[in-house]
C-alpha atoms as a PDB file:
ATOM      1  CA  UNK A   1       0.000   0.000   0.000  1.00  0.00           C
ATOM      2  CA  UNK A   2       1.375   3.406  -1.034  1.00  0.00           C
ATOM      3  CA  UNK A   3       2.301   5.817   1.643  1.00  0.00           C
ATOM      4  CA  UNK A   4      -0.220   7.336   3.319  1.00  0.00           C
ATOM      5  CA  UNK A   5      -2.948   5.070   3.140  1.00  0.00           C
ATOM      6  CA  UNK A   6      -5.633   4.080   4.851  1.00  0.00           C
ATOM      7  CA  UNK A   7      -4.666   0.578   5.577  1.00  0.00           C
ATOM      8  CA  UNK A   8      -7.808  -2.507   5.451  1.00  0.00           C
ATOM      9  CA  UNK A   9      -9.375  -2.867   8.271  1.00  0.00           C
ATOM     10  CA  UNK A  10      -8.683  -5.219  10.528  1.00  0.00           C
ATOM     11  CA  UNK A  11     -11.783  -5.175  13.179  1.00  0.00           C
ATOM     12  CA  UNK A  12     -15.380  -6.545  12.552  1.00  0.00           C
ATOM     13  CA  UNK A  13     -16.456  -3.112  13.876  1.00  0.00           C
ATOM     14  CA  UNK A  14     -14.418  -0.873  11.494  1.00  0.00           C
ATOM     15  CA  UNK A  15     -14.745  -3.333   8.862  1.00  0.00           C
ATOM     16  CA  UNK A  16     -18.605  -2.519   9.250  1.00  0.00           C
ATOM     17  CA  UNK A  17     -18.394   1.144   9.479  1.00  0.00           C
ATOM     18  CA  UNK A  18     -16.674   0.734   6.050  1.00  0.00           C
ATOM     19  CA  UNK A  19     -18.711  -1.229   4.851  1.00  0.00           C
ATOM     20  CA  UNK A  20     -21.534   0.953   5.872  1.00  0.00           C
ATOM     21  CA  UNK A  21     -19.995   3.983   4.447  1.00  0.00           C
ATOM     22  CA  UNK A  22     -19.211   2.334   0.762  1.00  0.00           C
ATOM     23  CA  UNK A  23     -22.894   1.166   0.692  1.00  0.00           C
ATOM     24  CA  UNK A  24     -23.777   4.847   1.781  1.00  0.00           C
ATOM     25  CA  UNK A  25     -21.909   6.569  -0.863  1.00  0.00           C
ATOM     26  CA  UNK A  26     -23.174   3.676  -3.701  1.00  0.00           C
ATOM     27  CA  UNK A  27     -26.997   4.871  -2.369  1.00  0.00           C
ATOM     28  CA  UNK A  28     -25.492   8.143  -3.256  1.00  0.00           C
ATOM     29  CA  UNK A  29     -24.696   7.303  -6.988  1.00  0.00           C
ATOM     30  CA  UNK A  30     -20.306   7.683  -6.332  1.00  0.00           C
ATOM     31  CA  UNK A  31     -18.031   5.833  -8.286  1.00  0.00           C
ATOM     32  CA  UNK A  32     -15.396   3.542  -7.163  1.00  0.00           C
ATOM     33  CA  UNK A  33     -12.998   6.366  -7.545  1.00  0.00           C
ATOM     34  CA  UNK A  34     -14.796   8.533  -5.046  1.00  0.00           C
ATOM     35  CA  UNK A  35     -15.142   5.699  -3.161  1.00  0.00           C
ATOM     36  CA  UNK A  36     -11.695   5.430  -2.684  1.00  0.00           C
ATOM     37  CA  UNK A  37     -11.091   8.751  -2.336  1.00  0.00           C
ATOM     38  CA  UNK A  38     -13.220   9.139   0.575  1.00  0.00           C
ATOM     39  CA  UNK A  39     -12.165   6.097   2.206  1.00  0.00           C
ATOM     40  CA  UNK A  40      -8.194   7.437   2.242  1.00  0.00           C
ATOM     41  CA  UNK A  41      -7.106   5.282  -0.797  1.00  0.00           C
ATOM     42  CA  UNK A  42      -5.880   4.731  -4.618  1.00  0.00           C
ATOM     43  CA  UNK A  43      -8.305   2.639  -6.833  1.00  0.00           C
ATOM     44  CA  UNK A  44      -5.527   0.604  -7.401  1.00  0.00           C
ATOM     45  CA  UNK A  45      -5.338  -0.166  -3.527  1.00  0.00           C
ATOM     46  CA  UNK A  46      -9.402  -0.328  -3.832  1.00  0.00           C
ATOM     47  CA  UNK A  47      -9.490  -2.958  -6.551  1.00  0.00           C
ATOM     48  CA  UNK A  48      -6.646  -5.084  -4.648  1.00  0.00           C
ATOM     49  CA  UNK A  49      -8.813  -4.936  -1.817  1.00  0.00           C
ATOM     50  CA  UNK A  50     -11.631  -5.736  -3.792  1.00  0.00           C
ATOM     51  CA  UNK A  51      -9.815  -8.634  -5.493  1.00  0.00           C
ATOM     52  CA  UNK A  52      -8.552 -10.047  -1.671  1.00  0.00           C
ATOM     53  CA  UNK A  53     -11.491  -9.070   0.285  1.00  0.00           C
ATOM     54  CA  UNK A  54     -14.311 -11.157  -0.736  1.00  0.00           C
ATOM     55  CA  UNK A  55     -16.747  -9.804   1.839  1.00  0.00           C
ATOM     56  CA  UNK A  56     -15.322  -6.461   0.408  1.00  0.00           C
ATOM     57  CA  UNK A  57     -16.355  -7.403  -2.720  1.00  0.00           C
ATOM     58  CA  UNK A  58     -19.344  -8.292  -2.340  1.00  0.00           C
ATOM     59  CA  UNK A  59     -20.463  -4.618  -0.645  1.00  0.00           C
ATOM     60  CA  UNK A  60     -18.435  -3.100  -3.301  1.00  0.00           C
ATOM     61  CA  UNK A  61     -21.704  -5.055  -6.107  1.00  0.00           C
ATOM     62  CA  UNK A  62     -23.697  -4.026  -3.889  1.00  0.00           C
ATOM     63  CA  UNK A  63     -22.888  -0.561  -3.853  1.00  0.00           C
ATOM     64  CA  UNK A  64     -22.383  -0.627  -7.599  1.00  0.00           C
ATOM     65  CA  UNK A  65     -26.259  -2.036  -7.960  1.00  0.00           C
ATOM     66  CA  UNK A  66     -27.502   1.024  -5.757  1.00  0.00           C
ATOM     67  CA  UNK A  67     -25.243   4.002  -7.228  1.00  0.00           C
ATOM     68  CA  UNK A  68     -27.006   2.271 -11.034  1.00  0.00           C
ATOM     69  CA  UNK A  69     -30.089   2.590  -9.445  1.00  0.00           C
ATOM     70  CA  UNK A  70     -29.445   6.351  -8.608  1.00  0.00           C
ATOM     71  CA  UNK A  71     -28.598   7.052 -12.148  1.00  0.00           C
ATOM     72  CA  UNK A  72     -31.804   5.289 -13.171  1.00  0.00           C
ATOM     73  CA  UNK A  73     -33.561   7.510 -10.842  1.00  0.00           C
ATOM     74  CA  UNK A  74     -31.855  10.746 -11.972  1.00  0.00           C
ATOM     75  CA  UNK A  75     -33.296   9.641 -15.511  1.00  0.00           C
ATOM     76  CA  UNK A  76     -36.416   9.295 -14.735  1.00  0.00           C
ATOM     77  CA  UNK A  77     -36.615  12.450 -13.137  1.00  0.00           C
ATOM     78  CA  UNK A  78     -34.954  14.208 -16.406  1.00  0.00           C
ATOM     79  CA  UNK A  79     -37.502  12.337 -18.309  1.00  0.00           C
ATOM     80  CA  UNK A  80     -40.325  13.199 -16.572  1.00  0.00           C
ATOM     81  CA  UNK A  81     -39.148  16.925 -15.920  1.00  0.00           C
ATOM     82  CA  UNK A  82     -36.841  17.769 -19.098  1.00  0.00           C
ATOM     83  CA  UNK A  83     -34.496  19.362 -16.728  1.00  0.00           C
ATOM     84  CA  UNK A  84     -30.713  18.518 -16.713  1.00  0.00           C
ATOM     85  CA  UNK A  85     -28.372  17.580 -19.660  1.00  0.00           C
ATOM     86  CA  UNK A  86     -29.629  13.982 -21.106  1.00  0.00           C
ATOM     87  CA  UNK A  87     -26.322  13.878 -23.201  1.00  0.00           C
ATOM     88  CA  UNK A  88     -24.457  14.025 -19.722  1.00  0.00           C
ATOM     89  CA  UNK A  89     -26.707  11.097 -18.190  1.00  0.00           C
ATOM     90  CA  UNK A  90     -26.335   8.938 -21.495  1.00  0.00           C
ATOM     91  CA  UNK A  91     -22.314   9.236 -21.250  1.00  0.00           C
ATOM     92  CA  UNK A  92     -22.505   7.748 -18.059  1.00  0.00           C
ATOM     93  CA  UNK A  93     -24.567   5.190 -18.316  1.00  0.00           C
ATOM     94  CA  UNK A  94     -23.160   3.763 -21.701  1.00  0.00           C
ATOM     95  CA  UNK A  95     -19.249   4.758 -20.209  1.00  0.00           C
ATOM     96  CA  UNK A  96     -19.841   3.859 -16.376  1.00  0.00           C
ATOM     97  CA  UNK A  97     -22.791   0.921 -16.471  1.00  0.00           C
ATOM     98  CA  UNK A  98     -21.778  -0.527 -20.375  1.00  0.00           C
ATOM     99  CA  UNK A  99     -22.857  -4.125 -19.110  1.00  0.00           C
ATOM    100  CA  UNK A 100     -26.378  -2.612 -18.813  1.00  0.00           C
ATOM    101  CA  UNK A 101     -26.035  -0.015 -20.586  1.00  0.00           C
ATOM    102  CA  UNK A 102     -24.027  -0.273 -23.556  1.00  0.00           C
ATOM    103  CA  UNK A 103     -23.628  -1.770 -27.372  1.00  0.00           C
ATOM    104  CA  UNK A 104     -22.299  -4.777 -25.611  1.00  0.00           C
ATOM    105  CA  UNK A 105     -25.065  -5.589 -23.275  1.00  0.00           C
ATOM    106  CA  UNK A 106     -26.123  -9.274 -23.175  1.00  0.00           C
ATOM    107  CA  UNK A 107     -29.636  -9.603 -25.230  1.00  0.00           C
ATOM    108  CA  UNK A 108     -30.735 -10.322 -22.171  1.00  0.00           C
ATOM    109  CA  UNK A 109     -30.394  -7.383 -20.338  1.00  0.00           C
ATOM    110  CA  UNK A 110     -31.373  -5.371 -23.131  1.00  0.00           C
ATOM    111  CA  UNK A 111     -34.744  -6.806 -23.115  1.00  0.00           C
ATOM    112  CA  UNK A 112     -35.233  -6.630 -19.262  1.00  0.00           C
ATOM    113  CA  UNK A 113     -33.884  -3.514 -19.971  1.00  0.00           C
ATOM    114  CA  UNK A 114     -37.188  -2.808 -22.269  1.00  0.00           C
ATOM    115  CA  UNK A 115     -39.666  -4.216 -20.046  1.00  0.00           C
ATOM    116  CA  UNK A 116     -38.176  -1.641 -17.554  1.00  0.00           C
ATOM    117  CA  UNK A 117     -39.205   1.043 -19.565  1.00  0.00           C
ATOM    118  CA  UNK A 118     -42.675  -0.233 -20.734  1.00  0.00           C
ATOM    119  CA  UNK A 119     -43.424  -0.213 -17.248  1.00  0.00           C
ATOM    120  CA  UNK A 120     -43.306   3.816 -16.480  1.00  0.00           C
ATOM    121  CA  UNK A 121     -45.964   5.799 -17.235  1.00  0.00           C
ATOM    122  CA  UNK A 122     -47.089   6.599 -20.842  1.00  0.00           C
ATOM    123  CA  UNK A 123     -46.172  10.307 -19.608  1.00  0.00           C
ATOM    124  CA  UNK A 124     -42.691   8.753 -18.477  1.00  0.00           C
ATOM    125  CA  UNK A 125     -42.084   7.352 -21.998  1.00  0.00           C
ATOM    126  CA  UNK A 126     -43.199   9.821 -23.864  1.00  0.00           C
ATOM    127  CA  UNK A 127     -40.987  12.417 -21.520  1.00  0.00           C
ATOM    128  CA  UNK A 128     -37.636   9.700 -22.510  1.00  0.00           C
ATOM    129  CA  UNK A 129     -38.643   9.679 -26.172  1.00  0.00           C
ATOM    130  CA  UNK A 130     -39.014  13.460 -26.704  1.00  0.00           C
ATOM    131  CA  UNK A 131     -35.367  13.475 -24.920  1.00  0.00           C
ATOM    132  CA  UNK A 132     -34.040  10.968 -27.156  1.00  0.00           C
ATOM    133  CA  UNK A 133     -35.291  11.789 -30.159  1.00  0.00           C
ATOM    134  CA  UNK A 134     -33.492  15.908 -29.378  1.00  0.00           C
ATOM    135  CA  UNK A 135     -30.467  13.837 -28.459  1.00  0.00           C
ATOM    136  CA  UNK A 136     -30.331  12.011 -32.025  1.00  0.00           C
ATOM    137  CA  UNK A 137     -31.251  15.435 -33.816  1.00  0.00           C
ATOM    138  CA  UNK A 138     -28.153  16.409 -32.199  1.00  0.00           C
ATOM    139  CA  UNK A 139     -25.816  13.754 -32.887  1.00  0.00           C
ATOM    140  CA  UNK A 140     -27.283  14.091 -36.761  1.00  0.00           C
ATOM    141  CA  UNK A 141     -26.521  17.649 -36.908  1.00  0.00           C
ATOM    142  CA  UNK A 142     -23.055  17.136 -35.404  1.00  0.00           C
ATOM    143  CA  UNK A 143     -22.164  14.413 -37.449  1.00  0.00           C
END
């Protein structure tokens, strides 16, 4: 571990107020960068721990499953309200959740993926179409 660290924890107790805190910041949408940033450390030293901790690793889906969920919800709410920058929310989720997300998502997932969105409300839908219809207009008139 570099200098200046945080080293793993080696208590049940601090172990769980880690734990607690990485599920925290997941139900708070942060990356595994920001993650390690506010727990003291490198992503390299994260994914290490990640790799070698298996309980680790297992809060660390966790908290990867909730910060996607926050993302989802942030869409939604553009959707529904038109506010914020959909070009912005579609990096991220194509760049950050690509398994779900992106060209390479299993056919699968793409189609629970679909179901997702045939359950929100006709106003919902309509909301995420008239957002992704402006964002292809744009990507056509910028490319």
């Amino acid at each position: 571990m570099p200098y200046g660290e945080t080293p793993y924890p080696k208590t049940r107790q601090a172990q769980k107020r880690l734990f607690d805190d990485i599920l925290a910041a997941g139900r708070g949408g942060q990356s595994h960068a920001q993650i390690a940033e506010m727990i003291g450390i490198g992503r390299d030293t994260l994914q290490n721990w990640i790799k070698h901790k298996p309980e680790l690793s297992r809060i660390m889906a966790l908290a990867d499953d909730y910060a996607l969920a926050w993302w989802e919800a942030l869409g939604q709410k553009q959707a529904e309200t038109r506010e914020g920058n959909s070009s912005v929310f579609i990096f991220v989720m194509k760049n950050r959740f690509g398994l779900d997300y992106g060209q390479d998502a299993p056919a699968d997932q793409r189609s629970d993926r679909m179901s997702e969105i045939a359950s929100l409300s006709s106003e919902t839908r309509h909301a995420l179409r008239a957002l992704l219809r402006a964002e292809a207009a744009a990507d056509h008139r910028d490319g």
